[in-house]
C-alpha atoms as a PDB file:
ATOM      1  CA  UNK A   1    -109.707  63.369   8.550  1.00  0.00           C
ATOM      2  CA  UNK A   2    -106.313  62.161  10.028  1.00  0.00           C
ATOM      3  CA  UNK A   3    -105.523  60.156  13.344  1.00  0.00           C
ATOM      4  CA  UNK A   4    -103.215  61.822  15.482  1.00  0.00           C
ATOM      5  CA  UNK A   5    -100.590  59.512  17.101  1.00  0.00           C
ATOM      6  CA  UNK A   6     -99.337  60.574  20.596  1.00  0.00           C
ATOM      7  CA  UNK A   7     -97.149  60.054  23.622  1.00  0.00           C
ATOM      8  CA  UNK A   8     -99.910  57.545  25.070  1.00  0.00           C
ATOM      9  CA  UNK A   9    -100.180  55.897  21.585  1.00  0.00           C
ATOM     10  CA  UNK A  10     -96.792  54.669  21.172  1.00  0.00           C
ATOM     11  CA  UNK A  11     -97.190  53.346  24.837  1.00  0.00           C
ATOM     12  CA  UNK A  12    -100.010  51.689  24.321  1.00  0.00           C
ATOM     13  CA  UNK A  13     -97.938  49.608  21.423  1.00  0.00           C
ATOM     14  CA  UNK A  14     -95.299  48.954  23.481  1.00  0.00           C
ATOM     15  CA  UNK A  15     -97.374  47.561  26.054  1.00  0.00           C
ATOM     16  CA  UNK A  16     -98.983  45.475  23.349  1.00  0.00           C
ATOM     17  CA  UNK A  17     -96.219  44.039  22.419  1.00  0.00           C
ATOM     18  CA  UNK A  18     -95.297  46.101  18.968  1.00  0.00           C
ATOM     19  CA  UNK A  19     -92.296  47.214  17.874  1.00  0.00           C
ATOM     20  CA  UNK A  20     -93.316  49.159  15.086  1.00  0.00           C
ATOM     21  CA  UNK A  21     -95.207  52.899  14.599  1.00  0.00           C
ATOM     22  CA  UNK A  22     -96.989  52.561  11.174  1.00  0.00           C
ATOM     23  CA  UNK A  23     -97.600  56.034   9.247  1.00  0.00           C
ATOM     24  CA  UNK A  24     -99.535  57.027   6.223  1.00  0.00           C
ATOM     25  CA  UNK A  25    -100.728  59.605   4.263  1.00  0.00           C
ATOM     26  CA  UNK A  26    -103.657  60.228   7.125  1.00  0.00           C
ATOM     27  CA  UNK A  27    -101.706  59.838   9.930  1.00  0.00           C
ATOM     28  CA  UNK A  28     -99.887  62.297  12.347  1.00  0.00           C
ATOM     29  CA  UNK A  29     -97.266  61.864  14.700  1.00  0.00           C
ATOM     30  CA  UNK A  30     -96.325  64.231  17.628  1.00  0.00           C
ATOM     31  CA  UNK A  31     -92.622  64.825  18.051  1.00  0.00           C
ATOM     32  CA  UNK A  32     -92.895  63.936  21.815  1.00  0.00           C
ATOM     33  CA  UNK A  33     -94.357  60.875  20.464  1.00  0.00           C
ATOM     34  CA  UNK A  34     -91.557  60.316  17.898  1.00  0.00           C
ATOM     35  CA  UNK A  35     -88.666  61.074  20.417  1.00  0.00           C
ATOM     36  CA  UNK A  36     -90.283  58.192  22.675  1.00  0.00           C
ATOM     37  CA  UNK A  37     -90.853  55.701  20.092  1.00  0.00           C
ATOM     38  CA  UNK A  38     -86.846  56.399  19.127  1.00  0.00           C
ATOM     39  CA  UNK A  39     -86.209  56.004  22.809  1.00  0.00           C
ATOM     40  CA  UNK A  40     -87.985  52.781  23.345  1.00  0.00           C
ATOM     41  CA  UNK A  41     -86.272  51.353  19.937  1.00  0.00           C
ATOM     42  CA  UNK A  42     -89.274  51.524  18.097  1.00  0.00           C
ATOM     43  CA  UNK A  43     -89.084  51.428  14.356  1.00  0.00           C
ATOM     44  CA  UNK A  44     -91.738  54.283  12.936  1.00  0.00           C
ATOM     45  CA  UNK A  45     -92.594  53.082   9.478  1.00  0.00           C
ATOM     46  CA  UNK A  46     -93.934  55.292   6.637  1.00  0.00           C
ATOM     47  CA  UNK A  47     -96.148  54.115   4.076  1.00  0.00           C
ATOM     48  CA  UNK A  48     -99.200  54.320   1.952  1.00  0.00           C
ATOM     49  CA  UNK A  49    -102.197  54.366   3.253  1.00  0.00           C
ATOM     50  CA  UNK A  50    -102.884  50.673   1.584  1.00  0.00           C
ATOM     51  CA  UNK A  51    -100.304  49.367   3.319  1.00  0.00           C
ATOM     52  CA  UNK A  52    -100.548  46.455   5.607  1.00  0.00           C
ATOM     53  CA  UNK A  53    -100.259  48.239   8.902  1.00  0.00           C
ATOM     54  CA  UNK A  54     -97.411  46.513  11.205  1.00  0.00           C
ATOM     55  CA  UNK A  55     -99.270  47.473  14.718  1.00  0.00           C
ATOM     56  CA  UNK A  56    -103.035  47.691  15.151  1.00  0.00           C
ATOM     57  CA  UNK A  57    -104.552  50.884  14.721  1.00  0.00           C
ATOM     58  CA  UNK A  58    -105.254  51.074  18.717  1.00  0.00           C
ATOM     59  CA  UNK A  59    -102.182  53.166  18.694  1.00  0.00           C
ATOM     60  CA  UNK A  60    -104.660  56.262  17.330  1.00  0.00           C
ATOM     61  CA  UNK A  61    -106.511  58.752  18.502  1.00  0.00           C
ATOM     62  CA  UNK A  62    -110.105  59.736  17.562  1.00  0.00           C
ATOM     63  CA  UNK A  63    -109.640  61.084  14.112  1.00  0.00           C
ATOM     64  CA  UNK A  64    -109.604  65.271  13.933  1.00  0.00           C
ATOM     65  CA  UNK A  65    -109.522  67.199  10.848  1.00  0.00           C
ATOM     66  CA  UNK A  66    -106.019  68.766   9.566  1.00  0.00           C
ATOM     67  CA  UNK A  67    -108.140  72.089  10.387  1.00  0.00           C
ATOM     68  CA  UNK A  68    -107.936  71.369  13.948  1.00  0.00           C
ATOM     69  CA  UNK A  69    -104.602  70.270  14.322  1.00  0.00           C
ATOM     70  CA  UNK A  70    -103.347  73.072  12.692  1.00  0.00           C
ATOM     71  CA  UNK A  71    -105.484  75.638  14.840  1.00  0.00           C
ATOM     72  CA  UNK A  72    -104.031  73.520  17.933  1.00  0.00           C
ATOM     73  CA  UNK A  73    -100.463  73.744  16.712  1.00  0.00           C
ATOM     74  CA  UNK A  74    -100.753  77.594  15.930  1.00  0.00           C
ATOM     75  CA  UNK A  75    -102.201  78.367  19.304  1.00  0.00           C
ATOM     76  CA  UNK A  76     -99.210  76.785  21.104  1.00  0.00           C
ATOM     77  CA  UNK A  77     -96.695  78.632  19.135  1.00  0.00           C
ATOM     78  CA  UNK A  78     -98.383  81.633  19.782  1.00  0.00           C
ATOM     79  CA  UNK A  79     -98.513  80.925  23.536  1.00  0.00           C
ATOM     80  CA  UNK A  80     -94.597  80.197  23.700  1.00  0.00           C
ATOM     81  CA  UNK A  81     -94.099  83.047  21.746  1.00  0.00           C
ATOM     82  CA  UNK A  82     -95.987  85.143  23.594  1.00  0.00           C
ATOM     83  CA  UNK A  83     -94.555  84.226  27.028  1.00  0.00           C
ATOM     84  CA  UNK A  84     -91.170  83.959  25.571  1.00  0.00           C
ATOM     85  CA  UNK A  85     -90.678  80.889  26.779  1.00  0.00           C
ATOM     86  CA  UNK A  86     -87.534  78.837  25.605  1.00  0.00           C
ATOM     87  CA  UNK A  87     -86.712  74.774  26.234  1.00  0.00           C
ATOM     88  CA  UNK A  88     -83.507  74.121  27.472  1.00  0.00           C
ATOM     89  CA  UNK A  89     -81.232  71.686  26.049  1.00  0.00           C
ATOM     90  CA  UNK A  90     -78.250  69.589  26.802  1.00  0.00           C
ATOM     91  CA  UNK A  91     -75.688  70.090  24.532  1.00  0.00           C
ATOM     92  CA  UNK A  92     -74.489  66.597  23.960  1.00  0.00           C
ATOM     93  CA  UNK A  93     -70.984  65.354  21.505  1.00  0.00           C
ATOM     94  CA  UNK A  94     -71.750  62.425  20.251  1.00  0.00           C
ATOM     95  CA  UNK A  95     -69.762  59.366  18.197  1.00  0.00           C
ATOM     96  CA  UNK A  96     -71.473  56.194  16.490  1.00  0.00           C
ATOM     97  CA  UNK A  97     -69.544  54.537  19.385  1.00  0.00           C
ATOM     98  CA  UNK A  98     -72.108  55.197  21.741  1.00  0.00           C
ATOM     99  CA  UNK A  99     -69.506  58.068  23.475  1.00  0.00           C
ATOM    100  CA  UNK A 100     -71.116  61.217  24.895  1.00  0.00           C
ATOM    101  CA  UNK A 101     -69.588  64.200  26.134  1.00  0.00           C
ATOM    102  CA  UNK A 102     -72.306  66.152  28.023  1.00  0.00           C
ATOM    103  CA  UNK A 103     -71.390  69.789  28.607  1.00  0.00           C
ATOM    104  CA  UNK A 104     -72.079  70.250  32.055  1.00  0.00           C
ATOM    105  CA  UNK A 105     -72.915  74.341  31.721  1.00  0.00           C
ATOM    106  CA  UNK A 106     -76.006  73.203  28.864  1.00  0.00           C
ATOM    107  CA  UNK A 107     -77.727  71.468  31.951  1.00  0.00           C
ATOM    108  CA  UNK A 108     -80.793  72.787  33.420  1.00  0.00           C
ATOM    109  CA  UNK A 109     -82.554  71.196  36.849  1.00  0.00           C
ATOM    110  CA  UNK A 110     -86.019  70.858  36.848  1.00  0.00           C
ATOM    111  CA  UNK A 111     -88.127  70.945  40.716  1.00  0.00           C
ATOM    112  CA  UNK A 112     -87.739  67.715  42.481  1.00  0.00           C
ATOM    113  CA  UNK A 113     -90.741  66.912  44.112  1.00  0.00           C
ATOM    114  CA  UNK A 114     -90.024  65.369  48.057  1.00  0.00           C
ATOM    115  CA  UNK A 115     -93.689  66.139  49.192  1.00  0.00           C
ATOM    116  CA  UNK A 116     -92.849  69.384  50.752  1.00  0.00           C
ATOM    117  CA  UNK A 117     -93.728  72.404  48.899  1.00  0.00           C
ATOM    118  CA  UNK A 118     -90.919  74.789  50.313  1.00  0.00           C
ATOM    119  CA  UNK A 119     -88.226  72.432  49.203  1.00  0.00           C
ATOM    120  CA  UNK A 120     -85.908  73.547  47.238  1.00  0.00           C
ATOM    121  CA  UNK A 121     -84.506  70.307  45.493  1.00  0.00           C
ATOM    122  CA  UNK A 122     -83.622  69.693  41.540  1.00  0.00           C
ATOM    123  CA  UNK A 123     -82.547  67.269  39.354  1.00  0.00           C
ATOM    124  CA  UNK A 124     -82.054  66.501  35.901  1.00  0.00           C
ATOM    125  CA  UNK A 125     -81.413  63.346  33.833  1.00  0.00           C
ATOM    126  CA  UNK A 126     -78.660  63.815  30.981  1.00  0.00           C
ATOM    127  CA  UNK A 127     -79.002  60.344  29.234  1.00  0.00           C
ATOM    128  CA  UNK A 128     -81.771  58.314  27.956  1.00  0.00           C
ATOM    129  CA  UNK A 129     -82.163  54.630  28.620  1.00  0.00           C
ATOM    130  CA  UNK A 130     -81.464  54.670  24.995  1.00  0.00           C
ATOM    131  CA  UNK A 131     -78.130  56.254  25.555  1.00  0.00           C
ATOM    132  CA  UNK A 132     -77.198  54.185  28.720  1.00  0.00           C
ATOM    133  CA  UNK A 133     -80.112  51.690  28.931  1.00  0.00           C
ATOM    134  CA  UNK A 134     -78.212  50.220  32.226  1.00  0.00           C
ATOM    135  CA  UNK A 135     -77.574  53.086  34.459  1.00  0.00           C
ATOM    136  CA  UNK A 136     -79.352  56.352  35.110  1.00  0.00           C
ATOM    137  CA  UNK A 137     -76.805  59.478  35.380  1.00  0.00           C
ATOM    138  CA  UNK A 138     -77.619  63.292  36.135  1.00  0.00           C
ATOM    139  CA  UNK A 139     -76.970  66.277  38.621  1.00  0.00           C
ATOM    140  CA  UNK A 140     -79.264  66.731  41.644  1.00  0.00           C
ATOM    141  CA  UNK A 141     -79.247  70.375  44.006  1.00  0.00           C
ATOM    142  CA  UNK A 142     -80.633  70.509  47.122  1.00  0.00           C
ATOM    143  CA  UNK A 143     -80.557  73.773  48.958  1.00  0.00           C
ATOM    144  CA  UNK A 144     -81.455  74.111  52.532  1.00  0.00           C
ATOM    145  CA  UNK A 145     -83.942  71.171  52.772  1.00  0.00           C
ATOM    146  CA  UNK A 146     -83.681  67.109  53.352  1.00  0.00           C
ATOM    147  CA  UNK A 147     -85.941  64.665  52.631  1.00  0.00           C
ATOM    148  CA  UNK A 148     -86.484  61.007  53.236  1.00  0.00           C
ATOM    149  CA  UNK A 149     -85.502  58.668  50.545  1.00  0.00           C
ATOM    150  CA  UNK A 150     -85.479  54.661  50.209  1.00  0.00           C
ATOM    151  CA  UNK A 151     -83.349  53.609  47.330  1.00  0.00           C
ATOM    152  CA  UNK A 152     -84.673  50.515  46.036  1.00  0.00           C
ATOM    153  CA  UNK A 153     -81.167  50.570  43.731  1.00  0.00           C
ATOM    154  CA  UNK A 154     -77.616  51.450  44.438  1.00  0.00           C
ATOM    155  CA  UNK A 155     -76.151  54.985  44.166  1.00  0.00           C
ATOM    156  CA  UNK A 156     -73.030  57.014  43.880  1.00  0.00           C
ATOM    157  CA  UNK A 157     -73.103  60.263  44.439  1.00  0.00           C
ATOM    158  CA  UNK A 158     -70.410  62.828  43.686  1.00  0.00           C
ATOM    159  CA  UNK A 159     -69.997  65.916  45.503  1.00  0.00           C
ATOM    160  CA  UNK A 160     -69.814  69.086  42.681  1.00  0.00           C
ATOM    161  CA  UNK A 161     -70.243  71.668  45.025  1.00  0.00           C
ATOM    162  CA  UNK A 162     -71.337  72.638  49.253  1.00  0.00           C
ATOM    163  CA  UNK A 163     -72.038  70.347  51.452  1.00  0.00           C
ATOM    164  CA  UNK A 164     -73.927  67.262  51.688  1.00  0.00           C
ATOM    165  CA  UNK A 165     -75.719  65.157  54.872  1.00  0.00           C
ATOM    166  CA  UNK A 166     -76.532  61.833  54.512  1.00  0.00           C
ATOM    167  CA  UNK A 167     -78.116  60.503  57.455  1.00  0.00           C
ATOM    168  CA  UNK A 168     -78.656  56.641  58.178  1.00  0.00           C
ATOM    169  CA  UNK A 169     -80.141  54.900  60.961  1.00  0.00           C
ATOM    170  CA  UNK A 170     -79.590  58.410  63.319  1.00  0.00           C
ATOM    171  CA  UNK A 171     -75.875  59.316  61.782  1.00  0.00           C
ATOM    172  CA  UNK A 172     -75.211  62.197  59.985  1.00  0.00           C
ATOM    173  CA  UNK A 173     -72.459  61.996  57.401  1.00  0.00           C
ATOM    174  CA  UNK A 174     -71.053  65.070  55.823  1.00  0.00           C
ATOM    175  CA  UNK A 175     -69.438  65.103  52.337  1.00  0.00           C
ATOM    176  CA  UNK A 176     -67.947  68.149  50.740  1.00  0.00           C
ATOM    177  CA  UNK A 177     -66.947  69.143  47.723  1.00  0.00           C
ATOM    178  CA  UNK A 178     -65.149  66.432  45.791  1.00  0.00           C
ATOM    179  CA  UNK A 179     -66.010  63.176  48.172  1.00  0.00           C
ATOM    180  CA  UNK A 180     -68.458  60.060  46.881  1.00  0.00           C
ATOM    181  CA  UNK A 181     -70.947  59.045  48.829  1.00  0.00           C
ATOM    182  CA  UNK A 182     -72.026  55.161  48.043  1.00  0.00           C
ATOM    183  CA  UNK A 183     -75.572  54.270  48.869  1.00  0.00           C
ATOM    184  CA  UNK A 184     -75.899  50.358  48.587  1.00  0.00           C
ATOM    185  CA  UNK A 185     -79.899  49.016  47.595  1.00  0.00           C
ATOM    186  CA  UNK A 186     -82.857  48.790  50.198  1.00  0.00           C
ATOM    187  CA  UNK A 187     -81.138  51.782  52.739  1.00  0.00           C
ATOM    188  CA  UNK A 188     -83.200  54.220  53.900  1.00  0.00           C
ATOM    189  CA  UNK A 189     -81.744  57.456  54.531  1.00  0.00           C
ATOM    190  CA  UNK A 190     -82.304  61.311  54.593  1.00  0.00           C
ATOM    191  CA  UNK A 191     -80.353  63.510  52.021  1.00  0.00           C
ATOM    192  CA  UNK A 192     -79.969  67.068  52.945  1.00  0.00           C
ATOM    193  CA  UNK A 193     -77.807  70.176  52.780  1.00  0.00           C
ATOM    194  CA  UNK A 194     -77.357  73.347  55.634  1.00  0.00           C
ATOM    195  CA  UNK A 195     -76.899  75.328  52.956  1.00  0.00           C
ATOM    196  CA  UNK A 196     -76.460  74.056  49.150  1.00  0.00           C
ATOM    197  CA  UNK A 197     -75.229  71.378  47.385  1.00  0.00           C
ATOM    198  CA  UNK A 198     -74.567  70.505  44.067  1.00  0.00           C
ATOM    199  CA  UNK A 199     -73.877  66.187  43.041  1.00  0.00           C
ATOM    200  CA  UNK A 200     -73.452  64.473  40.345  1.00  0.00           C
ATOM    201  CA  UNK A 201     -75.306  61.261  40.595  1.00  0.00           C
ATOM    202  CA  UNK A 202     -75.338  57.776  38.960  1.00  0.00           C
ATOM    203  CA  UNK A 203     -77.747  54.619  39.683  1.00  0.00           C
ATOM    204  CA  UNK A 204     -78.453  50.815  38.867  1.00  0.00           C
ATOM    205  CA  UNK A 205     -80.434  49.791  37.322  1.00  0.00           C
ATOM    206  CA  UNK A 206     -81.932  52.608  35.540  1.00  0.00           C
ATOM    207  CA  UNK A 207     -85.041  52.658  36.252  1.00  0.00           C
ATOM    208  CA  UNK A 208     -84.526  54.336  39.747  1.00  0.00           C
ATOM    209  CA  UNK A 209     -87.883  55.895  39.670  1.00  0.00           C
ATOM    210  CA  UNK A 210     -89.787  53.230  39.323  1.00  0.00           C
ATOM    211  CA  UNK A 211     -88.550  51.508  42.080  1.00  0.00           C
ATOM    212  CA  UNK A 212     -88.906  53.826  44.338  1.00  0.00           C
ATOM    213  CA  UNK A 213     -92.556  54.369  42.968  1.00  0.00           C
ATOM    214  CA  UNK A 214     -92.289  57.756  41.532  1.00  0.00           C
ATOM    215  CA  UNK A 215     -92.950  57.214  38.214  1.00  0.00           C
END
């Protein structure tokens, strides 16, 4: 029987305090699991199963047998392949110096979710905090819609393409292609578009989510 480390395990040592993923000969690890644990700057350490494990075993799962694991992992290739589904990825360049060249055509938005169904708003992250651990970067669309937004961080937000409303305390600004729009901590504002809009975003700190209480 082998324990099955996942996405919730290697949070769970994190929030313990560990810094370390320990696996053995009867342990698995997910690879969403792995990428996260690489994110966070946790070292994932391989060894035999009489090894002094680094991080308490909380990280695990109830065991399940390599039977079921591999029946799991066949079904969900079999799904993808049957829906012909493929994952997108960025296409990133990148040196040991930490430099990144992020081809801007390899970037697909995912559905922003503002709380109103027939929005049409997307976004899409292209660095890890790994990456760029102090700023968050990305491209955002918003097409026909607005929605209300209090940044608890500062923004800049560069125009790609359209047109772009920002509208503070009952004044609408308009920024078209190629302007910056600044958006200073604690402002609450609307960002919208009359017709589409395509910006290229950057905030501080990072963890923009968060404090706006999305994540």
């Amino acid at each position: 029987m082998k324990k099955l480390i996942t996405i919730e395990g290697v949070q769970q040592i994190k929030k313990d305090g560990g810094g370390i993923v320990c696996i053995d000969s009867n342990t698995l690890i997910t690879p969403g699991a792995k990428d996260l644990a690489s994110e966070l700057g946790m070292e994932i350490k391989y060894g035999k199963k009489d090894d002094k494990p680094a991080v308490s075993a909380v990280s695990a799962v109830p065991s399940v047998s390599d039977d079921i694991v591999n029946r799991i992992v066949n079904e969900v290739i079999k799904a993808v392949a049957a829906a012909n589904v493929t994952v997108p990825r960025i296409v990133k360049e990148c040196d040991q110096s930490g430099i990144r060249l992020i081809r801007g055509g390899s970037v697909t938005l995912d559905r922003f979710d503002t709380g109103v169904a027939s929005d049409k708003v997307g976004i899409k992250e292209i660095l890890s905090t790994k990456e760029c651990p102090n700023l968050a970067t990305g491209f955002m669309e918003i097409e026909k819609s607005s929605f209300d937004w209090t940044l608890g961080y500062d923004e800049l937000d560069y125009i790609v393409e359209g047109d772009m409303d920002i509208t503070v305390d009952g004044k609408t600004y308009r920024g078209h292609a190629g302007d910056v729009f600044f958006i200073p901590m604690n402002t609450s504002i609307t960002f919208g578009s009359p017709n589409y809009c395509k910006f290229f975003f950057t905030a501080y700190p990072s963890n923009w989510q968060e404090l706006s209480g999305k994540k």
